[in-house]
Structures are given as C-alpha cells and as structure tokens.
PDB file of N, CA and C in Angstrom:
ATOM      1  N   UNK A   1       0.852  -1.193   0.000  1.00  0.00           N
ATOM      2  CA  UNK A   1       0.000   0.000   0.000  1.00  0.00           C
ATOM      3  C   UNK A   1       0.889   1.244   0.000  1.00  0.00           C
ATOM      4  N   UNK A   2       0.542   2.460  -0.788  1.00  0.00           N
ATOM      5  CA  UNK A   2       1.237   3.352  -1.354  1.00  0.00           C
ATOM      6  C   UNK A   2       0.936   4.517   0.270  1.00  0.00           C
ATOM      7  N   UNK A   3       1.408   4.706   1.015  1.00  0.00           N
ATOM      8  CA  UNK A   3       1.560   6.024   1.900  1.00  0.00           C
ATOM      9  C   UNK A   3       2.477   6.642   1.949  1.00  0.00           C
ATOM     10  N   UNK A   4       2.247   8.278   2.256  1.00  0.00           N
ATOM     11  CA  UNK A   4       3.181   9.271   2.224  1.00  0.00           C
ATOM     12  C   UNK A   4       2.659  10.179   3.581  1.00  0.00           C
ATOM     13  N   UNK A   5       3.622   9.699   4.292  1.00  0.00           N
ATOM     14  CA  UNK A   5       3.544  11.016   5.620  1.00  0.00           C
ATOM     15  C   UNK A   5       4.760  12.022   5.731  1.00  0.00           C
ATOM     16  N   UNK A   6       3.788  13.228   5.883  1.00  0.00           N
ATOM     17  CA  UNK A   6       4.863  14.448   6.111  1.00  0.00           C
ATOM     18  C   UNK A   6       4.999  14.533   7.212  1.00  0.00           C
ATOM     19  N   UNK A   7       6.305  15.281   7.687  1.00  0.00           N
ATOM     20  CA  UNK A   7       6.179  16.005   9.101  1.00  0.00           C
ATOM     21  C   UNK A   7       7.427  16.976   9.088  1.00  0.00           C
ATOM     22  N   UNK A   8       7.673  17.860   9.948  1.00  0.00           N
ATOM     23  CA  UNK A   8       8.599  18.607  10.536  1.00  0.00           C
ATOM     24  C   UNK A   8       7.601  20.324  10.566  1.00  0.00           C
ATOM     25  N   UNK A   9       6.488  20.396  10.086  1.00  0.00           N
ATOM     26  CA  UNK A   9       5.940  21.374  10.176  1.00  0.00           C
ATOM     27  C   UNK A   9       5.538  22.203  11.600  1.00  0.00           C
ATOM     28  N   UNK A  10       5.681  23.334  11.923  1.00  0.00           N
ATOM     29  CA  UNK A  10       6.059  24.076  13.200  1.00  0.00           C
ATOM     30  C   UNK A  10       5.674  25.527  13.230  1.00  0.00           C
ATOM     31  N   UNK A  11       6.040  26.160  14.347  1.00  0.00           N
ATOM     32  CA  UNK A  11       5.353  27.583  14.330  1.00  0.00           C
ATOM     33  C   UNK A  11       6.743  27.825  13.868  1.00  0.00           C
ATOM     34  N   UNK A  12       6.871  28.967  13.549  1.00  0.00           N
ATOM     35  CA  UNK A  12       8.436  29.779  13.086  1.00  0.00           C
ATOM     36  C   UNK A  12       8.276  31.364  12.938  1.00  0.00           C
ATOM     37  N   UNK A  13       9.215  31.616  14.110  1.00  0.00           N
ATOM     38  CA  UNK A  13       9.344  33.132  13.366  1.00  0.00           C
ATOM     39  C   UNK A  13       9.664  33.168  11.759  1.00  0.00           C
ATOM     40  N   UNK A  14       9.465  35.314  11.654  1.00  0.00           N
ATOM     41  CA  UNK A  14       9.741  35.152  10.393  1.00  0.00           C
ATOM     42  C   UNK A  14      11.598  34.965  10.305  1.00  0.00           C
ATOM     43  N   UNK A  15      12.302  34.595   9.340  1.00  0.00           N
ATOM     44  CA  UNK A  15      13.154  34.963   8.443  1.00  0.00           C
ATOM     45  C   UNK A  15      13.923  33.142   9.254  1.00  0.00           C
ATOM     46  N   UNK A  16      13.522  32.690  10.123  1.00  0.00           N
ATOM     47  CA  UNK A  16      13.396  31.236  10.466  1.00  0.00           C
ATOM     48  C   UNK A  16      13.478  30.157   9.270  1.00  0.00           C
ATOM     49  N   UNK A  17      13.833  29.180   9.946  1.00  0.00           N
ATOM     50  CA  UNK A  17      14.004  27.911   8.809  1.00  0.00           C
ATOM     51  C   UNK A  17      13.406  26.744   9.562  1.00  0.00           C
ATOM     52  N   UNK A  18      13.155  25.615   8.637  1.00  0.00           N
ATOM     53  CA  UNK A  18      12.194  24.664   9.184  1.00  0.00           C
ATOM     54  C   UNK A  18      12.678  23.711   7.825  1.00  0.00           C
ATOM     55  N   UNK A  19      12.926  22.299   7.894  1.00  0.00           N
ATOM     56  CA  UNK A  19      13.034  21.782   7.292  1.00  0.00           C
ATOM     57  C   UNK A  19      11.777  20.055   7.221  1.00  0.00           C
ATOM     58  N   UNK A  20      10.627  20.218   6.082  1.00  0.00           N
ATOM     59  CA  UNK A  20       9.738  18.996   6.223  1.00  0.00           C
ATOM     60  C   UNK A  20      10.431  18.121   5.282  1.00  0.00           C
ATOM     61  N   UNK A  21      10.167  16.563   6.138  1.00  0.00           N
ATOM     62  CA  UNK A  21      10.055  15.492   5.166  1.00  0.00           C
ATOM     63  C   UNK A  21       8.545  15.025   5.051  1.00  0.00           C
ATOM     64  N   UNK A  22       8.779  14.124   3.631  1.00  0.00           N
ATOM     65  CA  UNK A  22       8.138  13.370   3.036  1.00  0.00           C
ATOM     66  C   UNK A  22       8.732  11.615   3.254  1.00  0.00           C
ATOM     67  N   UNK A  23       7.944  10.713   4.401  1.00  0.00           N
ATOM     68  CA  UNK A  23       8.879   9.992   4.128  1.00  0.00           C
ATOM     69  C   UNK A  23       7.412   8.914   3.339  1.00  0.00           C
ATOM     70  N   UNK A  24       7.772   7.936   2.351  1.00  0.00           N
ATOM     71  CA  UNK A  24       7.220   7.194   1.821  1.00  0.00           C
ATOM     72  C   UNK A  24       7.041   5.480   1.925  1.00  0.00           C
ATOM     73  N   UNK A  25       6.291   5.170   1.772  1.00  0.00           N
ATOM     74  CA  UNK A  25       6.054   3.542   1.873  1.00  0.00           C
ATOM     75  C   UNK A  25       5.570   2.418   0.903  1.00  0.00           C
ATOM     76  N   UNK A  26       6.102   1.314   0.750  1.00  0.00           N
ATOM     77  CA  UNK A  26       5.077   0.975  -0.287  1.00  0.00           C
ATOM     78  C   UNK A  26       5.552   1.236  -2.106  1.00  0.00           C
ATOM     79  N   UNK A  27       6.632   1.832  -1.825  1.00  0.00           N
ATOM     80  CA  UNK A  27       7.186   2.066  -3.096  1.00  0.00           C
ATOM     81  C   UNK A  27       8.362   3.239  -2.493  1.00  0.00           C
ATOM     82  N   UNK A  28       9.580   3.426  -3.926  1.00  0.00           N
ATOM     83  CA  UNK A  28      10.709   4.139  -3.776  1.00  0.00           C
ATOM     84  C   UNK A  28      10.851   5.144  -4.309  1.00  0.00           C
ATOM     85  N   UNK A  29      10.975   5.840  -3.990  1.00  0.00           N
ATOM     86  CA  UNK A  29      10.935   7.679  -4.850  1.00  0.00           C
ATOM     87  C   UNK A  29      11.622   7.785  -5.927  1.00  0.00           C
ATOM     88  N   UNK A  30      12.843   6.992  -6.557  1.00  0.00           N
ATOM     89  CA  UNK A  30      13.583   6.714  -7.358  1.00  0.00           C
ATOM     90  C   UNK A  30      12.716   6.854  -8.909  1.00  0.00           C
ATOM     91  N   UNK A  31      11.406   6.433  -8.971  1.00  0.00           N
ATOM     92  CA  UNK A  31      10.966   6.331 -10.201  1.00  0.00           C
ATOM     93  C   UNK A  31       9.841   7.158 -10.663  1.00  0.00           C
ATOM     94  N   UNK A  32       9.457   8.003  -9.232  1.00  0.00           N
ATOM     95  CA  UNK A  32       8.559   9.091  -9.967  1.00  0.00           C
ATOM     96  C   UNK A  32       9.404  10.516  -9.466  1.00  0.00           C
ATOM     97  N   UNK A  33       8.633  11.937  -9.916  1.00  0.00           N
ATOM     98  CA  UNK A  33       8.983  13.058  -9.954  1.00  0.00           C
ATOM     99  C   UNK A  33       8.190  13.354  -8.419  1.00  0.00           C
ATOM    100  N   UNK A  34       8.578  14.249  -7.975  1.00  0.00           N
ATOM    101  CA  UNK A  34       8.308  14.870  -6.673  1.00  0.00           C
ATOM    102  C   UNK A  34       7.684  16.035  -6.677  1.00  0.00           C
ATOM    103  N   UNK A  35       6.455  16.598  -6.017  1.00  0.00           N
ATOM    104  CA  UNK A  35       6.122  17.453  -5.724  1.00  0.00           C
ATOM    105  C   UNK A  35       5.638  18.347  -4.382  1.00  0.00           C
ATOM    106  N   UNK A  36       6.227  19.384  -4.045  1.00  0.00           N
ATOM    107  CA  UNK A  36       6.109  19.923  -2.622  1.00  0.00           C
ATOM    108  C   UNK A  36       4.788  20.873  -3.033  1.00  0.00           C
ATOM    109  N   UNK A  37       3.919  20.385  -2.078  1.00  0.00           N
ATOM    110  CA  UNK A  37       2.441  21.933  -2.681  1.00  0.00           C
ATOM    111  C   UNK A  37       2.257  22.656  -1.035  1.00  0.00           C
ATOM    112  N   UNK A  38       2.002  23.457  -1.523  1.00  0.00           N
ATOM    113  CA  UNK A  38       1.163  24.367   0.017  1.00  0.00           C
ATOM    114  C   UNK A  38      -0.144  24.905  -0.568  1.00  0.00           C
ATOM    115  N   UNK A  39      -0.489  24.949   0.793  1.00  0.00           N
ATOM    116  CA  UNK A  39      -2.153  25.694   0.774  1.00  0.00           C
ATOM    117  C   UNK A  39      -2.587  26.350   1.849  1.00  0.00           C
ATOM    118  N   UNK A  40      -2.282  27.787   1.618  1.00  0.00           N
ATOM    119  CA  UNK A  40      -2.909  28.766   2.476  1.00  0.00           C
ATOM    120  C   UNK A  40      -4.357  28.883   2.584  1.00  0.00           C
ATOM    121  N   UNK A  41      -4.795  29.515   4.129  1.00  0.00           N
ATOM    122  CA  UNK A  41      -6.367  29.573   4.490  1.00  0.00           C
ATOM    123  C   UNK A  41      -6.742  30.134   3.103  1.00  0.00           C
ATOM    124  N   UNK A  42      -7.903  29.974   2.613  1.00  0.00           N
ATOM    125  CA  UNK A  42      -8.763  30.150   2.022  1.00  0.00           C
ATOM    126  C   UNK A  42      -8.161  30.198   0.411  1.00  0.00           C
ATOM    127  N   UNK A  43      -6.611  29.731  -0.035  1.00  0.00           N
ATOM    128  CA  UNK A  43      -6.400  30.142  -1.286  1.00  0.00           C
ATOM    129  C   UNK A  43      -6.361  28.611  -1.997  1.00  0.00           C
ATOM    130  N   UNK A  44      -5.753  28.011  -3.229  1.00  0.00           N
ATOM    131  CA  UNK A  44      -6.144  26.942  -3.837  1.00  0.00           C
ATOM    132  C   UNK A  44      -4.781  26.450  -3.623  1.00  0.00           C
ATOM    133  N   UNK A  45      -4.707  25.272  -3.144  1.00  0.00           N
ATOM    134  CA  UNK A  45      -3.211  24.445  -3.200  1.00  0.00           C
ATOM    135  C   UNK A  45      -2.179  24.842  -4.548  1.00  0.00           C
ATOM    136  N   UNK A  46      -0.932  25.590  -4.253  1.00  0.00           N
ATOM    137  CA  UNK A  46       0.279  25.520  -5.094  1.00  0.00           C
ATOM    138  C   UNK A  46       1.553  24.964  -5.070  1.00  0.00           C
ATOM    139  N   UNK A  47       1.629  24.455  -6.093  1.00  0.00           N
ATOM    140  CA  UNK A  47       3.142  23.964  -6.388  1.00  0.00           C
ATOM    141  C   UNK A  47       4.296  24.616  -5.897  1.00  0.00           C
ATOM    142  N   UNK A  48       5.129  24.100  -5.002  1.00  0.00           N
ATOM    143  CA  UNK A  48       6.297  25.046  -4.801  1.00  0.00           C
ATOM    144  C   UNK A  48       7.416  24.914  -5.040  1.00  0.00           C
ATOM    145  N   UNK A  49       7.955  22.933  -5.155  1.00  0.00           N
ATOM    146  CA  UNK A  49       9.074  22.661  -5.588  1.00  0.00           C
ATOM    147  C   UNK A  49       8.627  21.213  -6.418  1.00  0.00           C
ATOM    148  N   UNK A  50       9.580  21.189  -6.728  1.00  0.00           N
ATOM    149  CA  UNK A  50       9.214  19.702  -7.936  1.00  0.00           C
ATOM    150  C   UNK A  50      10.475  19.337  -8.208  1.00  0.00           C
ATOM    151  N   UNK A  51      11.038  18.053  -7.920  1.00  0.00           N
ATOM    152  CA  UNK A  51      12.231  17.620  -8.219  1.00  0.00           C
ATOM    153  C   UNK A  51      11.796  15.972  -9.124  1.00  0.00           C
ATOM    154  N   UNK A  52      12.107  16.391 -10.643  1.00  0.00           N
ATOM    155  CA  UNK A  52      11.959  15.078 -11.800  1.00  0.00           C
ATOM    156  C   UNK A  52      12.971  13.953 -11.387  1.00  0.00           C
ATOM    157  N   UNK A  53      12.548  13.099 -12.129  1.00  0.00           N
ATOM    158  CA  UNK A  53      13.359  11.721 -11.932  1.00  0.00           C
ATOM    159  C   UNK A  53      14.920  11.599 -12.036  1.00  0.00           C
ATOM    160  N   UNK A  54      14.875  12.653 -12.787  1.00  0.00           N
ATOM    161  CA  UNK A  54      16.460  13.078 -13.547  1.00  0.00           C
ATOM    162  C   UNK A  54      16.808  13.820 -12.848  1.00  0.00           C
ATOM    163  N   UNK A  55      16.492  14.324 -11.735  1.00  0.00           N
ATOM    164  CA  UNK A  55      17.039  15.015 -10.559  1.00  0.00           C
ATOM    165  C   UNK A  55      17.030  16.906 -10.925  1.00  0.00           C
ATOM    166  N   UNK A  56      16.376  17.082 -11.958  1.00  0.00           N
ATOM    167  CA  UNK A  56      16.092  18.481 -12.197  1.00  0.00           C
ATOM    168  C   UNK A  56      14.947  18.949 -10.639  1.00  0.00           C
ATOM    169  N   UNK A  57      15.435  20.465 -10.631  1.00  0.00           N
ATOM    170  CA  UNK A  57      14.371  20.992  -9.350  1.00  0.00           C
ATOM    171  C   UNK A  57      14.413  22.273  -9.882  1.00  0.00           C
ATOM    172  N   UNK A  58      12.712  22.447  -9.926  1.00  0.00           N
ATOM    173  CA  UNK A  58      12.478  23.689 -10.073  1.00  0.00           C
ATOM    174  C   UNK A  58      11.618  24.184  -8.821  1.00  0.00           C
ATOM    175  N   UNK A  59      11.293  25.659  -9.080  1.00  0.00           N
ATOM    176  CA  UNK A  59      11.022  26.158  -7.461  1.00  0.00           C
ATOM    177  C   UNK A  59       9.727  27.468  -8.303  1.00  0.00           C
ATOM    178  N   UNK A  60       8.742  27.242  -7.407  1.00  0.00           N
ATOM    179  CA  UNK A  60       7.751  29.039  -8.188  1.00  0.00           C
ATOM    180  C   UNK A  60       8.699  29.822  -6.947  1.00  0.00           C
ATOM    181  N   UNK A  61       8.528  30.856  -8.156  1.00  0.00           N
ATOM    182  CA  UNK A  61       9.389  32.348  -8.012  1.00  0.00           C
ATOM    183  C   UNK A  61       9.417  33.119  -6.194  1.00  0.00           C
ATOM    184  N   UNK A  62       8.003  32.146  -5.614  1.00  0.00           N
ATOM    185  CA  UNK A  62       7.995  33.230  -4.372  1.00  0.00           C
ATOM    186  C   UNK A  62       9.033  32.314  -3.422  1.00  0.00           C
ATOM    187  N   UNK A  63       9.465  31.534  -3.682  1.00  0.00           N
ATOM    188  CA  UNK A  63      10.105  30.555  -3.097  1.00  0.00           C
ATOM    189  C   UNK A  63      11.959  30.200  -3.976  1.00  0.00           C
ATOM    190  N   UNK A  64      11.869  30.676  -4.691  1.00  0.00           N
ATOM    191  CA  UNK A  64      12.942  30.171  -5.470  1.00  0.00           C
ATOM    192  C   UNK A  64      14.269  31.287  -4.584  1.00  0.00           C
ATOM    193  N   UNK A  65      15.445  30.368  -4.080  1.00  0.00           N
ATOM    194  CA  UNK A  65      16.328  30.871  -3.152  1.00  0.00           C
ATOM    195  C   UNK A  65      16.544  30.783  -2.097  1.00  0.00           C
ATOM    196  N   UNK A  66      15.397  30.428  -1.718  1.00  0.00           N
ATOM    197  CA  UNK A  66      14.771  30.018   0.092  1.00  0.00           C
ATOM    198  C   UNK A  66      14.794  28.460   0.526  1.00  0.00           C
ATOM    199  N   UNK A  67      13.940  27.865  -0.582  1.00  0.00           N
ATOM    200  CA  UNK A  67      13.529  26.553  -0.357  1.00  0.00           C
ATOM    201  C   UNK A  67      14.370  25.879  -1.238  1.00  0.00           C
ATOM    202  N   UNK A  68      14.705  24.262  -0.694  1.00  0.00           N
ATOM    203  CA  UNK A  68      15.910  23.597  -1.670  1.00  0.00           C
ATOM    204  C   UNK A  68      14.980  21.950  -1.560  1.00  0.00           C
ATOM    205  N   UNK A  69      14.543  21.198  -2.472  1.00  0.00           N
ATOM    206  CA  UNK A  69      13.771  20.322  -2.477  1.00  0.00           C
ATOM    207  C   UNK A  69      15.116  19.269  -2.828  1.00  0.00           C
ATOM    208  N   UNK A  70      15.248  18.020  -2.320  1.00  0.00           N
ATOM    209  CA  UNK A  70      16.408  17.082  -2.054  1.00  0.00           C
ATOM    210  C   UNK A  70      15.551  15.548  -1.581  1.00  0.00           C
ATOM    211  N   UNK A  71      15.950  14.287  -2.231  1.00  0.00           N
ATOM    212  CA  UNK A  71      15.735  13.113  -1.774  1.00  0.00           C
ATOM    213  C   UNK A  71      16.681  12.270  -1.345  1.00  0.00           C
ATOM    214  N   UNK A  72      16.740  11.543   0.097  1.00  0.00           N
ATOM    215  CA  UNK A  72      17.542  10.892   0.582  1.00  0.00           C
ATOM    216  C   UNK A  72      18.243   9.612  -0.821  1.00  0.00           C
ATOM    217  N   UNK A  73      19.291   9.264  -0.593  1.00  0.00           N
ATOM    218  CA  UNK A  73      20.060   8.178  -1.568  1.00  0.00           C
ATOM    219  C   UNK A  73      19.253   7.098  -1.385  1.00  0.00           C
ATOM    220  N   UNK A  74      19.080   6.830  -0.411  1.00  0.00           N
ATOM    221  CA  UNK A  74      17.745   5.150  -0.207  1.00  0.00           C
ATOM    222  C   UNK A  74      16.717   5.351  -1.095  1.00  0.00           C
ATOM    223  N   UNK A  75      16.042   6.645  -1.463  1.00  0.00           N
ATOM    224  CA  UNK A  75      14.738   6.862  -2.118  1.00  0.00           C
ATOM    225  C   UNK A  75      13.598   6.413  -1.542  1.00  0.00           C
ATOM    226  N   UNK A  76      13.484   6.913   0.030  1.00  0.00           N
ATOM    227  CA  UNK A  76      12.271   6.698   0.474  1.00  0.00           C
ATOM    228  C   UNK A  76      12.249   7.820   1.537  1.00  0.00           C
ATOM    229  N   UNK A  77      12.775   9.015   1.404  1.00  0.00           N
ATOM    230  CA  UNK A  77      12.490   9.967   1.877  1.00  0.00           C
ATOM    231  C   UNK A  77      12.556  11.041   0.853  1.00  0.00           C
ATOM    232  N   UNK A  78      11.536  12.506   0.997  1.00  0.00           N
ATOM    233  CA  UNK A  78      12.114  13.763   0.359  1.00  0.00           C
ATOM    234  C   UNK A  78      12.076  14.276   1.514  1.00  0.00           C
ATOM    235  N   UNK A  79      13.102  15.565   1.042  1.00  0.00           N
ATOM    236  CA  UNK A  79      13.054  17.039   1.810  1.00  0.00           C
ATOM    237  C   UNK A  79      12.681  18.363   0.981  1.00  0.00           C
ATOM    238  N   UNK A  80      11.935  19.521   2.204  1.00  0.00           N
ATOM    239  CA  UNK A  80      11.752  20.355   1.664  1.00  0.00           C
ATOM    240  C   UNK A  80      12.517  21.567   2.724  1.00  0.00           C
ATOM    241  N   UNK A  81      13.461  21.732   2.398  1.00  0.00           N
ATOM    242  CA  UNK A  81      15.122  22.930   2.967  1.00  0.00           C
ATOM    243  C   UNK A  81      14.477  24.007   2.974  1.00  0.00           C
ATOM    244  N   UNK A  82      13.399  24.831   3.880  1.00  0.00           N
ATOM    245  CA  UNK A  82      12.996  26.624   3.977  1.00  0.00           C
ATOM    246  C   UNK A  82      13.632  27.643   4.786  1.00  0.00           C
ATOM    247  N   UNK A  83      14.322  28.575   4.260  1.00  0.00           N
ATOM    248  CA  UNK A  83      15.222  29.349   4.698  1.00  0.00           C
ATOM    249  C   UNK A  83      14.307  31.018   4.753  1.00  0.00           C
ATOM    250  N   UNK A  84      14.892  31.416   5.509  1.00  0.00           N
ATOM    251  CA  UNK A  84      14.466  33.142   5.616  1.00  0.00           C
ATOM    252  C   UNK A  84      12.634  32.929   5.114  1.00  0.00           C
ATOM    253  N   UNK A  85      11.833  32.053   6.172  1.00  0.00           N
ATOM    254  CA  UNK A  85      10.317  32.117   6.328  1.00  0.00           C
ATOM    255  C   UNK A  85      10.021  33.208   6.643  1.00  0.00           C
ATOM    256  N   UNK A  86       8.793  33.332   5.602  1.00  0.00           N
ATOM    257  CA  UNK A  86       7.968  34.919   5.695  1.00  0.00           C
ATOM    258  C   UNK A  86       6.529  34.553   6.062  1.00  0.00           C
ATOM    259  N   UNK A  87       6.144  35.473   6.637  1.00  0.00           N
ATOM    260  CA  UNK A  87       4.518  35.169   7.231  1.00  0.00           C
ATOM    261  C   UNK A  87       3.773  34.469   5.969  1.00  0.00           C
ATOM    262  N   UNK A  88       3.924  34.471   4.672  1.00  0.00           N
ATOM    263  CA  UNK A  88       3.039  34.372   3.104  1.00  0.00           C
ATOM    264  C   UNK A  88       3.409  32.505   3.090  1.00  0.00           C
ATOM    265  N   UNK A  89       5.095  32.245   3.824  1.00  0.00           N
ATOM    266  CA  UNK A  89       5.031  30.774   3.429  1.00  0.00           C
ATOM    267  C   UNK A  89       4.358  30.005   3.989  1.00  0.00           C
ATOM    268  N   UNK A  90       3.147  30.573   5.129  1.00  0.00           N
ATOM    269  CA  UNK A  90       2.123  30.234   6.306  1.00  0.00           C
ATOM    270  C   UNK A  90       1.429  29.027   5.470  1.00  0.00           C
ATOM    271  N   UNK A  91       0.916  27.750   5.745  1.00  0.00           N
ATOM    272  CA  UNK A  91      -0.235  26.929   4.845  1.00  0.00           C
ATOM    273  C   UNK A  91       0.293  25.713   5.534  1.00  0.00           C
ATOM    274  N   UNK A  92      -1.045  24.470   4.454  1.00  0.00           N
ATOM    275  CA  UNK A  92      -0.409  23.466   4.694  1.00  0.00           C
ATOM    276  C   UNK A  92       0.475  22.836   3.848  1.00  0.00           C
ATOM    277  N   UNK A  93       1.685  21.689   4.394  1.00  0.00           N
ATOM    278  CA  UNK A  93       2.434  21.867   3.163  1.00  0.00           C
ATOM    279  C   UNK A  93       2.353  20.289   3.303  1.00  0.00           C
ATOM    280  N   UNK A  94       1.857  19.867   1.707  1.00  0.00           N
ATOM    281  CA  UNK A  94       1.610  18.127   1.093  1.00  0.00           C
ATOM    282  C   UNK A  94       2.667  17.742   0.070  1.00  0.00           C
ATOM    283  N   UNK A  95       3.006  16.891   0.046  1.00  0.00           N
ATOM    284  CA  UNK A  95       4.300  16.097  -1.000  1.00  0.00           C
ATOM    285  C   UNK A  95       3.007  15.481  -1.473  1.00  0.00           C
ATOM    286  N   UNK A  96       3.558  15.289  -2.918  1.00  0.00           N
ATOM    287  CA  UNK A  96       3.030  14.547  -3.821  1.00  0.00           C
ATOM    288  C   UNK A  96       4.332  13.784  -4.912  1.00  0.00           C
ATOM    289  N   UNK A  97       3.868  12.617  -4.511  1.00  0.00           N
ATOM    290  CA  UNK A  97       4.375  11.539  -5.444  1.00  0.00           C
ATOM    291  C   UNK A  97       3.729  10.514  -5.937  1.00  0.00           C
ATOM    292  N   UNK A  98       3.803  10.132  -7.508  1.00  0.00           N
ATOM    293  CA  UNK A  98       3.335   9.282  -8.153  1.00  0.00           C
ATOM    294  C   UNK A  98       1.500   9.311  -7.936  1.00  0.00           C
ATOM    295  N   UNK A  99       1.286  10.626  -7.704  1.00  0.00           N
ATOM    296  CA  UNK A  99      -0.627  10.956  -7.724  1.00  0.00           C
ATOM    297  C   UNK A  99      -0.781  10.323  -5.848  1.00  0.00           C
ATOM    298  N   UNK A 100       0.250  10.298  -5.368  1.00  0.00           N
ATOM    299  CA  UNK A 100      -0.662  10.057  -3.961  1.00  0.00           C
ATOM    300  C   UNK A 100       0.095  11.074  -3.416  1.00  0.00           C
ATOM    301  N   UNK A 101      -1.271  11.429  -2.098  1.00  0.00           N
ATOM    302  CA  UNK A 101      -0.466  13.288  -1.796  1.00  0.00           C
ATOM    303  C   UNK A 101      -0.460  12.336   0.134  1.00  0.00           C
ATOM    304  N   UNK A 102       0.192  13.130   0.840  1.00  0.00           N
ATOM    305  CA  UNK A 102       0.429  12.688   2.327  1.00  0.00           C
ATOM    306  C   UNK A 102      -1.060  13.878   2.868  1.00  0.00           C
ATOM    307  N   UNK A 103      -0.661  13.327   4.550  1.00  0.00           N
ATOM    308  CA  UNK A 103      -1.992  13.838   5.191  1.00  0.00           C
ATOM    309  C   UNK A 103      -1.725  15.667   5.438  1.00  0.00           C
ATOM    310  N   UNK A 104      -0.596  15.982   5.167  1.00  0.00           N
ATOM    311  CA  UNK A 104       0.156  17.507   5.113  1.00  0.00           C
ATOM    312  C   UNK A 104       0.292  17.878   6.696  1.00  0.00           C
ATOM    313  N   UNK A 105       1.961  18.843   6.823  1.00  0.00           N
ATOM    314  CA  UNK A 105       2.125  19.513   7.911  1.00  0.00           C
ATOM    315  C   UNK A 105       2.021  20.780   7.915  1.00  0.00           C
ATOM    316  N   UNK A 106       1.104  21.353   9.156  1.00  0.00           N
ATOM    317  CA  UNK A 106       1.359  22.820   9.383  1.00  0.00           C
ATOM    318  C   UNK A 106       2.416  23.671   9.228  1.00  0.00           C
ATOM    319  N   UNK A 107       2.586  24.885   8.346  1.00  0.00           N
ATOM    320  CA  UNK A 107       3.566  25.708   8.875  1.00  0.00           C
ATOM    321  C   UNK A 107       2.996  27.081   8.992  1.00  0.00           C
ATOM    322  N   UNK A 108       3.572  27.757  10.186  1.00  0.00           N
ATOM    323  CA  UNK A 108       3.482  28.871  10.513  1.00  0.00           C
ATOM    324  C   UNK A 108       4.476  29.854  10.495  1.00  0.00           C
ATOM    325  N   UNK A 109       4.455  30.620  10.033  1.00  0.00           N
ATOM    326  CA  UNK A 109       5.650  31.944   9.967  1.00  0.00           C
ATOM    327  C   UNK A 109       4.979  33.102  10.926  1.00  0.00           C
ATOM    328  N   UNK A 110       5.129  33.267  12.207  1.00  0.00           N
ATOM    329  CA  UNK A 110       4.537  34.211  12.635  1.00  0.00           C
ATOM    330  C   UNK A 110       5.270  35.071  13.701  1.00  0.00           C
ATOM    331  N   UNK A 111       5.229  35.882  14.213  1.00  0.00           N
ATOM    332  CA  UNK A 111       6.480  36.433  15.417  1.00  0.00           C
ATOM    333  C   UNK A 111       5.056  36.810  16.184  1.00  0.00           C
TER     334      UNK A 111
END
C-alpha cells in the first residue's frame, strides 16, 4: 500500500528555517517526480518545488532561493530545505508523489 507522511511542520518566526520530510512507503521515490504543494487559508493548493526523476528541481518564483527540495540516496524519503520564512510561506504543506499526496504539515511563519 502506497503512503506518504509528512512532518517537521512548526510555528516559526519570520526569516526562520524549518526543514519537512516526506517519508514514503510501499514504493521508492527513485521512479517518480516529486512534488512539494502548500495551501494557504482560504487560497487553492500551489506547487512550490518539484524535483523530476532526472534530478532536475524547479522552485515558483515566491520561493525560489529560500527553499531547496532534495531526496535521501535510499529513495524513500524527500526534503523540503525553507530558509528566511515569511509570514506568506504560512499553509499546509503536502508532497506529492506518483498521484498520492500525504496527510500535510502545518507551517506557521509568525512572530
């Protein structure tokens, strides 16, 4: 059976760092592409990092510099690396791999 639990999600001041995994079960991260999404109160879940099979990582722009998306060598963990948190990176944040998404961790950027 295919599960994905996140965790490391936390309150954080701003300009704070917090680093979530994705760890996976049931299969190895090795053969699909990765996706980190968040979803702030009331806005529509977005894409924030995406790391392909071929080990390309791209990042949307409000995040690109901050956040560093990385999978353990075993291939049954990801990471999502957030540096200098701003109140906006506030939501919940879900990994998605191979179309199954985890139950998502809180993050808070708040002072």
């Amino acid at each position: 059976q295919v599960q994905l639990v996140e965790s490391g999600g936390a309150l954080v001041q701003p300009g704070g760092s917090l680093r979530l995994s994705c760890a996976a079960s049931g299969f190895t991260l090795d053969y699909y592409a990765i996706g980190w999404f968040r979803q702030a109160p009331g806005k529509q879940r977005e894409l924030v990092a995406s790391l392909t099979k071929g080990g390309r990582k791209d990042y949307a722009d409000s995040v690109k510099g901050r956040f560093t998306v990385a999978r353990t060598s075993n291939g049954y963990t990801v990471f999502l690396q957030m540096y200098s948190l701003k109140p906006e990176d506030t939501g919940v944040y879900y990994c998605n791999i191979g179309g199954a998404w985890g139950q998502g961790t809180q993050v808070t950027v708040s002072s």
